[in-house]
C-alpha atoms as a PDB file:
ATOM      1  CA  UNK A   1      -4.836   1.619  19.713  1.00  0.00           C
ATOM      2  CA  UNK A   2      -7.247   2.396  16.735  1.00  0.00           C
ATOM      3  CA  UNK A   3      -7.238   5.015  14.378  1.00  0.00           C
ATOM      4  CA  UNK A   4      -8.975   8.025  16.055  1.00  0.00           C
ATOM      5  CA  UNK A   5      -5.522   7.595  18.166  1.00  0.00           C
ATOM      6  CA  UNK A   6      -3.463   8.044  15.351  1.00  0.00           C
ATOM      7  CA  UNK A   7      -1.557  11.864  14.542  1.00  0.00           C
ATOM      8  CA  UNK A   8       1.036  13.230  11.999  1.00  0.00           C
ATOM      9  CA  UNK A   9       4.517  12.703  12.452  1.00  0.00           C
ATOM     10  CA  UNK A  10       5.201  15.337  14.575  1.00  0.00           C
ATOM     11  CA  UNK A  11       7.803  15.990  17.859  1.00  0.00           C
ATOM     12  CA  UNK A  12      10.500  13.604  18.652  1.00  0.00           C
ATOM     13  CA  UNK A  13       9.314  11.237  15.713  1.00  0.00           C
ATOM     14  CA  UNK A  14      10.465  13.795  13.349  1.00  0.00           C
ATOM     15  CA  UNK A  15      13.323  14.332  14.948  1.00  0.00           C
ATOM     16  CA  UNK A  16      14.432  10.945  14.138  1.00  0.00           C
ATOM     17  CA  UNK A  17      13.572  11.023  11.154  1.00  0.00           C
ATOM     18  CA  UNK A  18      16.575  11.563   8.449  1.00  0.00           C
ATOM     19  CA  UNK A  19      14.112  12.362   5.417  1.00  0.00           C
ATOM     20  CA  UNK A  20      13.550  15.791   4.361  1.00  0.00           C
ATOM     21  CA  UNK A  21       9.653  14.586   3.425  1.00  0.00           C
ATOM     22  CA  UNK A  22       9.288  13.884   7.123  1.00  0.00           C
ATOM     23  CA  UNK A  23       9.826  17.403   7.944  1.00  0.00           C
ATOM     24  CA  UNK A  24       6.944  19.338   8.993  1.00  0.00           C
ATOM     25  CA  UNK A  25       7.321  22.143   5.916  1.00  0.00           C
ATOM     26  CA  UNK A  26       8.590  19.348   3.376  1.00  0.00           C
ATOM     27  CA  UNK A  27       5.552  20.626   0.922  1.00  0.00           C
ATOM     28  CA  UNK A  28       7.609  23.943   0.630  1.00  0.00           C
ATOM     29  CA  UNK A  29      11.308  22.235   0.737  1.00  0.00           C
ATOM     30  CA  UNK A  30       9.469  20.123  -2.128  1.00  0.00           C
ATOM     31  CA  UNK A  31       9.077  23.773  -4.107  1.00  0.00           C
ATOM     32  CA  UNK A  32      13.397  24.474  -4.158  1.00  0.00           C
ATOM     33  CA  UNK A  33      13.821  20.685  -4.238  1.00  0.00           C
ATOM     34  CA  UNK A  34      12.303  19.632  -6.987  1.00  0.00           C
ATOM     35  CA  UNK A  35      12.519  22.595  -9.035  1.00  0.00           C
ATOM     36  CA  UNK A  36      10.238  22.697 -12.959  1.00  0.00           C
ATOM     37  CA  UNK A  37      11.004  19.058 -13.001  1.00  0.00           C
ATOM     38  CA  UNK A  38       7.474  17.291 -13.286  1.00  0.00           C
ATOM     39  CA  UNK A  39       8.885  14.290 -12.602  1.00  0.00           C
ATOM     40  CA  UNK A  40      10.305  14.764  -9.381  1.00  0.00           C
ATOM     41  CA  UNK A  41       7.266  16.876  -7.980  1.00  0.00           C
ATOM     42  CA  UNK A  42       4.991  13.931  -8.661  1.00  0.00           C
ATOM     43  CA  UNK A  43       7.260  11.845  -6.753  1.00  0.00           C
ATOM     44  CA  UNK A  44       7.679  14.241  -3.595  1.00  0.00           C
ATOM     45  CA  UNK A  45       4.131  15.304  -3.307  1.00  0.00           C
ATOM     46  CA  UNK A  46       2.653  11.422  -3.676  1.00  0.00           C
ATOM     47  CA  UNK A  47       5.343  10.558  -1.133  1.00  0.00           C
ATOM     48  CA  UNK A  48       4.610  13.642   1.098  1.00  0.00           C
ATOM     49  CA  UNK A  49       0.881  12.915   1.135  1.00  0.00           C
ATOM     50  CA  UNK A  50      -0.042   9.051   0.625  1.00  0.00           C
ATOM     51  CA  UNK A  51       3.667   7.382   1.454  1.00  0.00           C
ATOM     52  CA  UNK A  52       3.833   5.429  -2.537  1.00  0.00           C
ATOM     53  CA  UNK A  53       4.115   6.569  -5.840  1.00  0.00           C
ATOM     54  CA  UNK A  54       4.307   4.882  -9.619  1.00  0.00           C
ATOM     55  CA  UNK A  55       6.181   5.655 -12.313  1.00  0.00           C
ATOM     56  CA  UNK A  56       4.636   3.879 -15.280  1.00  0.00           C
ATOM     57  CA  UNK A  57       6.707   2.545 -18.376  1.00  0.00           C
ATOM     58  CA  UNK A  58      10.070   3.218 -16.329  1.00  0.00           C
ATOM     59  CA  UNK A  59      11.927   0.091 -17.280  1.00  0.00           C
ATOM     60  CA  UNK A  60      13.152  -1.187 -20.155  1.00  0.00           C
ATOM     61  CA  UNK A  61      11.097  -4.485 -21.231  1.00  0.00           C
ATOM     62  CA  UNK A  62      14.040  -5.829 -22.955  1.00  0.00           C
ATOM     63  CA  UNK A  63      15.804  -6.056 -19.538  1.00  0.00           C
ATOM     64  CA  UNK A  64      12.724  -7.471 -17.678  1.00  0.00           C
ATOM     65  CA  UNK A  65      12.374  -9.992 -20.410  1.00  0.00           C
ATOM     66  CA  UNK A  66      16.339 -10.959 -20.092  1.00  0.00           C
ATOM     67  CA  UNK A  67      15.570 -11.103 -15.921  1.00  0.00           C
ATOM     68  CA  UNK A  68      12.868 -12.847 -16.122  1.00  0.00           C
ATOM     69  CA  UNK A  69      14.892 -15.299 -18.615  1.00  0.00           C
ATOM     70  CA  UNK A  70      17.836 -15.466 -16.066  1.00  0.00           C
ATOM     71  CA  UNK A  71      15.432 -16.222 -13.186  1.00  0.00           C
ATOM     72  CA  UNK A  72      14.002 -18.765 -14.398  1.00  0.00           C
ATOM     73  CA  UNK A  73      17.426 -19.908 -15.992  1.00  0.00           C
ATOM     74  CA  UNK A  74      18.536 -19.571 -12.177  1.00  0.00           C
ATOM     75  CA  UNK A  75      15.989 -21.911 -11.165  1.00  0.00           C
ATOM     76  CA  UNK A  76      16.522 -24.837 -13.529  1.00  0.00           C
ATOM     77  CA  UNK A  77      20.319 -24.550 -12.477  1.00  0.00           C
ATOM     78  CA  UNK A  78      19.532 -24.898  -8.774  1.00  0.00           C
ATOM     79  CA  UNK A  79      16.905 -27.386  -9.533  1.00  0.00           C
ATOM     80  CA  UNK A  80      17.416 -29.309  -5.913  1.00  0.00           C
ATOM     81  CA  UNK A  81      17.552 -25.843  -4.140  1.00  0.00           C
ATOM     82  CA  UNK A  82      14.564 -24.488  -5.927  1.00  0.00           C
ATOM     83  CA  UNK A  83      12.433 -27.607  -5.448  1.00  0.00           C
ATOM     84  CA  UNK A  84      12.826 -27.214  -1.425  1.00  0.00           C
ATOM     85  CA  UNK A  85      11.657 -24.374  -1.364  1.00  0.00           C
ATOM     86  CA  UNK A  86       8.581 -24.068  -2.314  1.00  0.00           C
ATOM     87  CA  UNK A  87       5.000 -23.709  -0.436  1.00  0.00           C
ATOM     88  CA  UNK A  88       2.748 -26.834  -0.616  1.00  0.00           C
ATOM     89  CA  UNK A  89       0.989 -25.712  -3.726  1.00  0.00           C
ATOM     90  CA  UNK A  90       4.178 -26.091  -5.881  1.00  0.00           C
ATOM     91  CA  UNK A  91       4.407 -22.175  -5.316  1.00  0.00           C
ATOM     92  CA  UNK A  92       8.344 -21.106  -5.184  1.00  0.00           C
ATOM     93  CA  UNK A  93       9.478 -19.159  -1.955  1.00  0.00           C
ATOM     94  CA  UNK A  94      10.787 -15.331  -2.798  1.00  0.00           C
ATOM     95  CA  UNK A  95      14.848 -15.525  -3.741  1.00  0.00           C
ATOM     96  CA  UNK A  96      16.751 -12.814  -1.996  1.00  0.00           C
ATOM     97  CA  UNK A  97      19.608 -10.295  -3.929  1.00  0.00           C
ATOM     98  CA  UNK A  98      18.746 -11.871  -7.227  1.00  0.00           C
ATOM     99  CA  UNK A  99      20.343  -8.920  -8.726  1.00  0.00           C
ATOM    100  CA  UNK A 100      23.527 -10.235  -7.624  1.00  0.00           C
ATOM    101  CA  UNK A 101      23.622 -13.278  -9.758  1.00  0.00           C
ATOM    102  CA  UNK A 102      21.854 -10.791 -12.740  1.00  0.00           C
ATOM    103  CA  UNK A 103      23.507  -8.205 -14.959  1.00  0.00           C
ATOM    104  CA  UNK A 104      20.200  -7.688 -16.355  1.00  0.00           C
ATOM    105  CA  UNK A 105      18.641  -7.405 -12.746  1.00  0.00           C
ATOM    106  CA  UNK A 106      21.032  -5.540 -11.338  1.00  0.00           C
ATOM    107  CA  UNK A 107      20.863  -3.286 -14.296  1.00  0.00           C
ATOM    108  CA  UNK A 108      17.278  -2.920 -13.526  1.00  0.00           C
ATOM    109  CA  UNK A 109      17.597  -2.512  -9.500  1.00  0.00           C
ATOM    110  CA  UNK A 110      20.469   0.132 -10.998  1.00  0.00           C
ATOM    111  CA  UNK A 111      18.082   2.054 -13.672  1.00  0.00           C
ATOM    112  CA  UNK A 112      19.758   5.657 -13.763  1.00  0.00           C
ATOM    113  CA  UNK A 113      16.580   6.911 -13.588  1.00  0.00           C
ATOM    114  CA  UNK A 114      15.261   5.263 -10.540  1.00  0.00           C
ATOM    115  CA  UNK A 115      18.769   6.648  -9.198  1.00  0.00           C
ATOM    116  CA  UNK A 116      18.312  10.005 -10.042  1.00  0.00           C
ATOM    117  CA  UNK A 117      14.274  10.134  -8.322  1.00  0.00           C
ATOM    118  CA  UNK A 118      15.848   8.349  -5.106  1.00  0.00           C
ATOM    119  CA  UNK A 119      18.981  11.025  -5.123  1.00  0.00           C
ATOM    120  CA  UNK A 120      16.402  14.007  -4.980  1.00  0.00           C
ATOM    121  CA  UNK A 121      14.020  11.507  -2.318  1.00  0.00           C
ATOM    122  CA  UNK A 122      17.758  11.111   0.183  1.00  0.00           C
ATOM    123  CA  UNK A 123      18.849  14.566  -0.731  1.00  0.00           C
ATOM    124  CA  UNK A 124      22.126  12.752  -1.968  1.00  0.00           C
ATOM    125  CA  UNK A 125      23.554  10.080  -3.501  1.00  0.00           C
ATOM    126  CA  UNK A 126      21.532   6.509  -3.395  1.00  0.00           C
ATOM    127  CA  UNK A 127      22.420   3.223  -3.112  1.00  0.00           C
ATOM    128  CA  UNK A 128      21.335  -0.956  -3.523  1.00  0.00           C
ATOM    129  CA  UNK A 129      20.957  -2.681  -0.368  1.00  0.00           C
ATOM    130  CA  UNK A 130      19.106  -5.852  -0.575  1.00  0.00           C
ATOM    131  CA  UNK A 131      16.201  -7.427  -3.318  1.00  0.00           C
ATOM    132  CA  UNK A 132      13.812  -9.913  -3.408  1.00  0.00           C
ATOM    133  CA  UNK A 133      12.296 -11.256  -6.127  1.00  0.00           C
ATOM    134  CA  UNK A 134       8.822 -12.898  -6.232  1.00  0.00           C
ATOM    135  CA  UNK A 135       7.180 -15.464  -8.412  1.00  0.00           C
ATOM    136  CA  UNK A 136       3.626 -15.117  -7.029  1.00  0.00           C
ATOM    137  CA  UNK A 137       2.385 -12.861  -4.720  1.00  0.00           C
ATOM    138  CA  UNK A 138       3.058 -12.829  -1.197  1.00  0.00           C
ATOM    139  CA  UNK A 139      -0.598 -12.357   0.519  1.00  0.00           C
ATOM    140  CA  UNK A 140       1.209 -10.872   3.491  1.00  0.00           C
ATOM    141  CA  UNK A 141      -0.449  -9.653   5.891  1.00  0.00           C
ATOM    142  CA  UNK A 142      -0.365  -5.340   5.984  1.00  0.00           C
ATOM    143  CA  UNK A 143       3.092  -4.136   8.068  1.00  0.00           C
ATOM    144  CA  UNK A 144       5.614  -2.063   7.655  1.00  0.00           C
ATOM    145  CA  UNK A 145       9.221  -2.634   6.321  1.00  0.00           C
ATOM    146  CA  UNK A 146      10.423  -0.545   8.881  1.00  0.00           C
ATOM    147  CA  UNK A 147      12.025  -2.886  11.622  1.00  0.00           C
ATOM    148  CA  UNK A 148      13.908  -4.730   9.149  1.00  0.00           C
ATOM    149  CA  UNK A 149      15.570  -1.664   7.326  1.00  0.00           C
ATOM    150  CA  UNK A 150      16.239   0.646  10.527  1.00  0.00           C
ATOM    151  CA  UNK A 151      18.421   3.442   9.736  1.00  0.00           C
ATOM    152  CA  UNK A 152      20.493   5.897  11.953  1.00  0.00           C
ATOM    153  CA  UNK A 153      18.590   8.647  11.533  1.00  0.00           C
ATOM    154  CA  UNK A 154      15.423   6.892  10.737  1.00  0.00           C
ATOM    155  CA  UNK A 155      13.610   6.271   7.607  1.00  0.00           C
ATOM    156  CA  UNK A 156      16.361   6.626   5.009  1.00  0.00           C
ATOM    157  CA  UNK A 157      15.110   3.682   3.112  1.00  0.00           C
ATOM    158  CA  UNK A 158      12.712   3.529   0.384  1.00  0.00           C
ATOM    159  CA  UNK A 159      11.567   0.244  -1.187  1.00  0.00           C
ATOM    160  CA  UNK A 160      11.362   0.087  -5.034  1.00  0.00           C
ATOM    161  CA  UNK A 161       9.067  -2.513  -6.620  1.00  0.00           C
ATOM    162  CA  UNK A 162       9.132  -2.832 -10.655  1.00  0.00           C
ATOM    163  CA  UNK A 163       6.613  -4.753 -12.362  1.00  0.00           C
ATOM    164  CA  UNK A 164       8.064  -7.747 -14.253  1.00  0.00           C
ATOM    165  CA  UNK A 165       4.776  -8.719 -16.158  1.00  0.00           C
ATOM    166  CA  UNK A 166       1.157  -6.742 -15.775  1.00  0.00           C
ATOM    167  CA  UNK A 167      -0.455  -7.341 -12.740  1.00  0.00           C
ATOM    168  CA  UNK A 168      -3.349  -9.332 -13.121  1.00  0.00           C
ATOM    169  CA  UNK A 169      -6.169  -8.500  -9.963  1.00  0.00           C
ATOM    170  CA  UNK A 170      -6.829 -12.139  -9.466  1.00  0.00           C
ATOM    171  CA  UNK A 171      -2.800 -12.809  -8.719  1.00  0.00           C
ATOM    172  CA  UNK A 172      -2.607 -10.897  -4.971  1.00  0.00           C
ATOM    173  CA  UNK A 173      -1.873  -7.398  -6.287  1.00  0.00           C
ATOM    174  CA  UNK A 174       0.744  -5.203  -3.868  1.00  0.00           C
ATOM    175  CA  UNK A 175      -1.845  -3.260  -1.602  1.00  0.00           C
ATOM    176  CA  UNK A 176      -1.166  -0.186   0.809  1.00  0.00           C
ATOM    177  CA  UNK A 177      -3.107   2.378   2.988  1.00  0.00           C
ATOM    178  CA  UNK A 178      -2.876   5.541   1.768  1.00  0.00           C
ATOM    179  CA  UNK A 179      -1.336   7.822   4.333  1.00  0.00           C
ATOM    180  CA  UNK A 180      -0.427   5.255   6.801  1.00  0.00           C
ATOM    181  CA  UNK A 181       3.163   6.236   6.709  1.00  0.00           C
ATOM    182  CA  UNK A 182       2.298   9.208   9.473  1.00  0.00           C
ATOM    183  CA  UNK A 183       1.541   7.805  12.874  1.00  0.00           C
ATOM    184  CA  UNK A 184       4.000   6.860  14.934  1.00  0.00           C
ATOM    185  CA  UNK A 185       4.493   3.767  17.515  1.00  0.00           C
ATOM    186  CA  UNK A 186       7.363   3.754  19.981  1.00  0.00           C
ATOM    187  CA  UNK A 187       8.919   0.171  19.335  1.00  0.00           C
ATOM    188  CA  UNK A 188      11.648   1.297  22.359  1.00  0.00           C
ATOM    189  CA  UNK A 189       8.724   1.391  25.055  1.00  0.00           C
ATOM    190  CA  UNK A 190       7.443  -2.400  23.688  1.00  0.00           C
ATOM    191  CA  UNK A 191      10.851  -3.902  23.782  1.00  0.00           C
ATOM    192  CA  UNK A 192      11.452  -2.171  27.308  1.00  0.00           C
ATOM    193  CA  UNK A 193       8.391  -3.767  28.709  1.00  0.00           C
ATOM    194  CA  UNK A 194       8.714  -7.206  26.924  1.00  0.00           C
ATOM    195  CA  UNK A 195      12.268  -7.368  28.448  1.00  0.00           C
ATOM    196  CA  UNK A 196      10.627  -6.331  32.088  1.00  0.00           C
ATOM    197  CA  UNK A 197       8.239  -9.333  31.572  1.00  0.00           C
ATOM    198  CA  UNK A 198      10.802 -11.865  29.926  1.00  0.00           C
ATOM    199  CA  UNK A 199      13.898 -11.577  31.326  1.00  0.00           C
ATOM    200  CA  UNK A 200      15.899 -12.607  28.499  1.00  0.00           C
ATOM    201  CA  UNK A 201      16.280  -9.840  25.588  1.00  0.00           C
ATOM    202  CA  UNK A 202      15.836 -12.161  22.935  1.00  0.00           C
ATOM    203  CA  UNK A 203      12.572 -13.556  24.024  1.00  0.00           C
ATOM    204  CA  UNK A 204      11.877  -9.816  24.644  1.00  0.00           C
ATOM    205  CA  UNK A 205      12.927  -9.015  20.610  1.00  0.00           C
ATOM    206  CA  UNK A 206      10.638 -11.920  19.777  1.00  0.00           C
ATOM    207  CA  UNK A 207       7.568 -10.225  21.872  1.00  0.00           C
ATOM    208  CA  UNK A 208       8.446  -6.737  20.833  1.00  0.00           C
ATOM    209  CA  UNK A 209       8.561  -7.273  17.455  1.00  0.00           C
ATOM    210  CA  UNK A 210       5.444  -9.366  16.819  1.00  0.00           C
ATOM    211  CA  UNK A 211       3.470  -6.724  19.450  1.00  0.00           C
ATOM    212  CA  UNK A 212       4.501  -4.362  16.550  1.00  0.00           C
ATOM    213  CA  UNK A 213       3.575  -6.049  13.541  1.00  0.00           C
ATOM    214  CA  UNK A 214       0.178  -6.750  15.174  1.00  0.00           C
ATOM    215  CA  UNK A 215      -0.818  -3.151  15.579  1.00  0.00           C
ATOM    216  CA  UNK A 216       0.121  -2.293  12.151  1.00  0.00           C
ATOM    217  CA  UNK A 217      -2.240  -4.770  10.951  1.00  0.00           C
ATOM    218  CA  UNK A 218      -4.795  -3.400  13.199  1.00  0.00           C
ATOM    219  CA  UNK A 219      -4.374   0.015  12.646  1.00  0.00           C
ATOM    220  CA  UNK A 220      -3.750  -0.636   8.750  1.00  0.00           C
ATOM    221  CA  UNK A 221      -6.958  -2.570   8.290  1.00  0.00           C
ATOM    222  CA  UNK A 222      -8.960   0.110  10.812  1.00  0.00           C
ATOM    223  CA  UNK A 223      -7.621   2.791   8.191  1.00  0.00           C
ATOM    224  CA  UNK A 224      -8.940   3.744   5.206  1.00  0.00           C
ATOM    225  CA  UNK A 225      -9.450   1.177   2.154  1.00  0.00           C
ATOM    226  CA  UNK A 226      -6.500  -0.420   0.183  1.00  0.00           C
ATOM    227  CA  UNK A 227      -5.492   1.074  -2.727  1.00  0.00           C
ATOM    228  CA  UNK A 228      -4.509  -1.787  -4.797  1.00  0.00           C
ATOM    229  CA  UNK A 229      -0.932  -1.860  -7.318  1.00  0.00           C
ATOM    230  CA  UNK A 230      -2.396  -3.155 -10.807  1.00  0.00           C
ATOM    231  CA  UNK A 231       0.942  -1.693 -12.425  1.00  0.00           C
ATOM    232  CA  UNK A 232       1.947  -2.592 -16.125  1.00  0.00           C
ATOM    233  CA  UNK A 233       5.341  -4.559 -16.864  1.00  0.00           C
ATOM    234  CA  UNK A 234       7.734  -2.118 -16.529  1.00  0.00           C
ATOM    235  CA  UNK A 235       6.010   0.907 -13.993  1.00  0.00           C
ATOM    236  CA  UNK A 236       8.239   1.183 -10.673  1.00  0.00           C
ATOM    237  CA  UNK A 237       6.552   1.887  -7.523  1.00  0.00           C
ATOM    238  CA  UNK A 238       8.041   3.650  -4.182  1.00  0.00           C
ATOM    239  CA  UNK A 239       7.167   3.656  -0.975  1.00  0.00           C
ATOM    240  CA  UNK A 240       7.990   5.417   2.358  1.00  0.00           C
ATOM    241  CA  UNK A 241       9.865   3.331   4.212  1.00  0.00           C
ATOM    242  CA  UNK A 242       6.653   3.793   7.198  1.00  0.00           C
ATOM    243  CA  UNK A 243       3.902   2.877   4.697  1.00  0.00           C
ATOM    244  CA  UNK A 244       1.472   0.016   5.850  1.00  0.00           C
ATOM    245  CA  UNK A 245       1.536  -2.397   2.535  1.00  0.00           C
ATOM    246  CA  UNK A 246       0.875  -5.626   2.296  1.00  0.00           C
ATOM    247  CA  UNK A 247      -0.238  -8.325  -0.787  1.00  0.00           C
ATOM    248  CA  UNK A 248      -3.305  -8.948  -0.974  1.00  0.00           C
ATOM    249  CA  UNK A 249      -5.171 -12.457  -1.198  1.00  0.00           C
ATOM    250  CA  UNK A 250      -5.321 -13.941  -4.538  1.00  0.00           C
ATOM    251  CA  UNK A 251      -8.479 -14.785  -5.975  1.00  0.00           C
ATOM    252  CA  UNK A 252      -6.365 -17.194  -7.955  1.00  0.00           C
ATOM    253  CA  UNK A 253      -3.138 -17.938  -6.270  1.00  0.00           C
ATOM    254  CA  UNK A 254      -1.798 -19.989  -8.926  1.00  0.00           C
ATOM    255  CA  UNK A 255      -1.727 -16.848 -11.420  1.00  0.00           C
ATOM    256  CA  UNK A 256       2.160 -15.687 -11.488  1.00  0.00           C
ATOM    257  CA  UNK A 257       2.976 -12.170  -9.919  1.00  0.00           C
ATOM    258  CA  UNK A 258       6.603 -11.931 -11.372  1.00  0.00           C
ATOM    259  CA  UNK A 259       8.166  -8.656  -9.666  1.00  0.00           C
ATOM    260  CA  UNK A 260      11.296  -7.391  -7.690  1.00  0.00           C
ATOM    261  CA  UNK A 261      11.778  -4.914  -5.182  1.00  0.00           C
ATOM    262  CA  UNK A 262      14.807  -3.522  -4.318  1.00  0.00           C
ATOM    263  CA  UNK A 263      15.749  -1.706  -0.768  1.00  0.00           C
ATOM    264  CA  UNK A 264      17.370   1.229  -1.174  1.00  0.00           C
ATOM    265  CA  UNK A 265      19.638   3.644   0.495  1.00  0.00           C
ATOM    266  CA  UNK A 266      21.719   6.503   1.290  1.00  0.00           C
ATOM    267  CA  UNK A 267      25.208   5.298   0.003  1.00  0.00           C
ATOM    268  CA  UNK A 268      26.891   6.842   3.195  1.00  0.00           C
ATOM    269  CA  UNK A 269      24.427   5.197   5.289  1.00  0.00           C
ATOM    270  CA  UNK A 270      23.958   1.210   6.577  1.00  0.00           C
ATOM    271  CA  UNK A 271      20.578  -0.699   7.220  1.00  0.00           C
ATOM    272  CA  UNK A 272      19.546  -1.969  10.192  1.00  0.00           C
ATOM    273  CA  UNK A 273      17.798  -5.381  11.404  1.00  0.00           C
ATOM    274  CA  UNK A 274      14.777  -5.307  14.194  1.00  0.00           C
ATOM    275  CA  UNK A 275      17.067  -5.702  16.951  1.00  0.00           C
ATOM    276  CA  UNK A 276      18.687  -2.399  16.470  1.00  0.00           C
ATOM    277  CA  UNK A 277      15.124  -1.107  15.471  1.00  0.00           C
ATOM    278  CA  UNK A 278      14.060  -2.344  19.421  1.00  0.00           C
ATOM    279  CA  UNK A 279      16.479  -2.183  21.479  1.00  0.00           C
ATOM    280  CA  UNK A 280      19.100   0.891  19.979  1.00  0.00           C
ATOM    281  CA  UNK A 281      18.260   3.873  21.322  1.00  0.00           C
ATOM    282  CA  UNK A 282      21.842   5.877  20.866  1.00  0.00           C
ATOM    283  CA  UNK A 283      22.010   8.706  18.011  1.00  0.00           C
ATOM    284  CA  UNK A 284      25.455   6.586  17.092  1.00  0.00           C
ATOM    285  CA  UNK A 285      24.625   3.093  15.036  1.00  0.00           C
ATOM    286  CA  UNK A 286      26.111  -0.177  15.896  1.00  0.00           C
ATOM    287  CA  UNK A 287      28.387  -1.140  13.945  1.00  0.00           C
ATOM    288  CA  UNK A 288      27.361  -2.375  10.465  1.00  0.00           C
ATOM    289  CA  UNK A 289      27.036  -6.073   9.611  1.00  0.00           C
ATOM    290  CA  UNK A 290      28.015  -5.720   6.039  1.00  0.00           C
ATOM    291  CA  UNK A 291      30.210  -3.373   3.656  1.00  0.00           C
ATOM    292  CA  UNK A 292      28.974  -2.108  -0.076  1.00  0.00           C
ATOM    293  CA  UNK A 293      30.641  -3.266  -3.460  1.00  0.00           C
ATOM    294  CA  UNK A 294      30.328  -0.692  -6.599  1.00  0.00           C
ATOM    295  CA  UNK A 295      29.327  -1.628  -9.989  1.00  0.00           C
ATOM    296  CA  UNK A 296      27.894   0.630 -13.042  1.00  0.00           C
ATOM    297  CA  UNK A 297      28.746   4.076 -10.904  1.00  0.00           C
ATOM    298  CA  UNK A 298      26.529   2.803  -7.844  1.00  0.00           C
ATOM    299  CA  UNK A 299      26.954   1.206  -4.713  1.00  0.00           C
ATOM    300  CA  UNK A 300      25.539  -2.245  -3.639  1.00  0.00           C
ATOM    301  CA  UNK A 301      25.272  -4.125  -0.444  1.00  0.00           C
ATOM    302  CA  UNK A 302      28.095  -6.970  -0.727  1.00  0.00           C
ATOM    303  CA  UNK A 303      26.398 -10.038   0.252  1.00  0.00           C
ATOM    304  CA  UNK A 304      26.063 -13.514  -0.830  1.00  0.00           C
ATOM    305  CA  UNK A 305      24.760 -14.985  -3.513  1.00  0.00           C
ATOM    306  CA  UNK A 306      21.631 -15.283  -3.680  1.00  0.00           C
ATOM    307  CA  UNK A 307      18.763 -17.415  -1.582  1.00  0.00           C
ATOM    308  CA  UNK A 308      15.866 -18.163  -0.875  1.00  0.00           C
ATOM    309  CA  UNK A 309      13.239 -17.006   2.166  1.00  0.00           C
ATOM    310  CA  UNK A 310      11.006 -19.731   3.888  1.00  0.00           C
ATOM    311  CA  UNK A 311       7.975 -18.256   2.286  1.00  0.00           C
ATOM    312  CA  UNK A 312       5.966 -16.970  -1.150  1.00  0.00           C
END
């Protein structure tokens, strides 16, 4: 595939899709939706038309400096943990739900604010699933979030990434294709012929999944230019939950990229891994691996404490 074969989301896709900004006349639902509220029309056009937005000063720096004080706080008390896992440049792997193990984080993945502009993005009320929290930049390759946050309907996700310092460019800014949240790949048809091959349907999730990632990359890099996320401590960016993103290479990878992105949801709805994303094709979900907690008026995923991921 390259990118003269890509088209809108359009047909069946849409039908799938659970997000109002999916919809074919979401420009005009955007008019009732969002209402005289600048705010909010920012938010649903940049989403409607390029898949990310930013909203700049959105967090308080008192908090991020009180996160950034408990992560690091975090570290030194999990000293043997921490030192395991880091790259071979001394660089520390990403920590997962850091928030949970934060007031101050959680009060930041919980901003009433970011609430309110991911209510009006669901059409109802939103939720905490999961975070990560970064040290240094990932250089990850483009992809998608999508097989690892399936939803039943698709695409109720967003991912919400606040700045815990300014972004320097040398550090592996957050980059994204503009627009790449549109086309469509049917993930069902490369599981079904990965399984014909294989035999064996995790083999055939294995495949699937790695077939998918690959054409993102390819189509994302065939695409037009990265736009690159040089946001301030404090601006919050959001992306559709189809955008092609990736971090970029950094000129000088031992410059810190301190930020945290949290995965949010409907709080009526559950999140999805890539096996459901391959292999479940019935309108019903399977039945959800985890239950939500509430704190500070808003629902959270209830998982463990936190940990880390075997990479930057």
């Amino acid at each position: 595939m390259d990118s003269s074969d890509i088209a809108p989301l359009q047909g069946a896709s849409v039908k799938r899709s659970g997000l109002w900004m999916d919809q074919p006349d979401a420009l005009a639902q955007l008019l009732t939706r969002a209402g005289n509220d600048v705010v909010l029309q920012k938010v649903g056009r940049d989403l409607i038309e390029d898949g990310f937005t930013v909203i700049e000063g959105l967090q308080d720096p008192a908090l991020i400096a009180q996160t950034n004080a408990d992560y690091d706080r975090w570290l030194e008390d999990n000293r043997e943990e921490a030192e395991k896992n880091r790259d071979p440049n001394g660089r520390q792997f990403r920590l997962t739900n850091f928030h949970l193990a934060s007031p101050s984080a959680m009060k930041l993945a919980k901003n009433a604010e970011v609430m309110r502009i991911l209510d009006f993005i669901f059409g109802r009320e939103a939720a905490v699933h999961t975070s990560l929290t970064f040290q240094y930049s990932t250089m990850q390759a483009l992809h998608r979030d999508a097989p690892y946050f399936h939803t039943f309907p698709e695409n109720q996700f967003v991912g919400v990434w606040t700045a815990l310092q300014d972004i320097d460019p040398d550090s592996g800014p957050l980059s994204y294709i503009r627009g790449s949240h549109r086309f469509t790949i049917d993930q069902h048809a490369y599981y079904r012929e990965a399984l014909e091959q294989l035999g064996d349907p995790e083999l055939a999730r294995g495949a699937a999944l790695a077939r998918y990632q690959n054409e993102i990359t390819e189509i994302g890099e065939a695409m037009a230019p990265r736009t690159y996320g040089l946001l301030k401590r404090g601006d919050v960016a959001i992306w559709h939950p189809q955008l092609v993103h990736g971090g970029s290479p950094a000129v000088k990878p031992e410059l810190k990229r301190r930020s945290m992105v949290v995965h949010c949801c409907p709080a009526d709805t559950h999140v999805y891994i890539d096996d459901a994303f391959l292999a479940h094709q019935e309108e019903t979900p399977p039945q959800p691996y985890y239950q939500y907690a509430t704190s500070d008026g808003r629902s959270h995923g209830d998982f463990r404490v936190p940990g880390f991921m075997a990479s930057i």
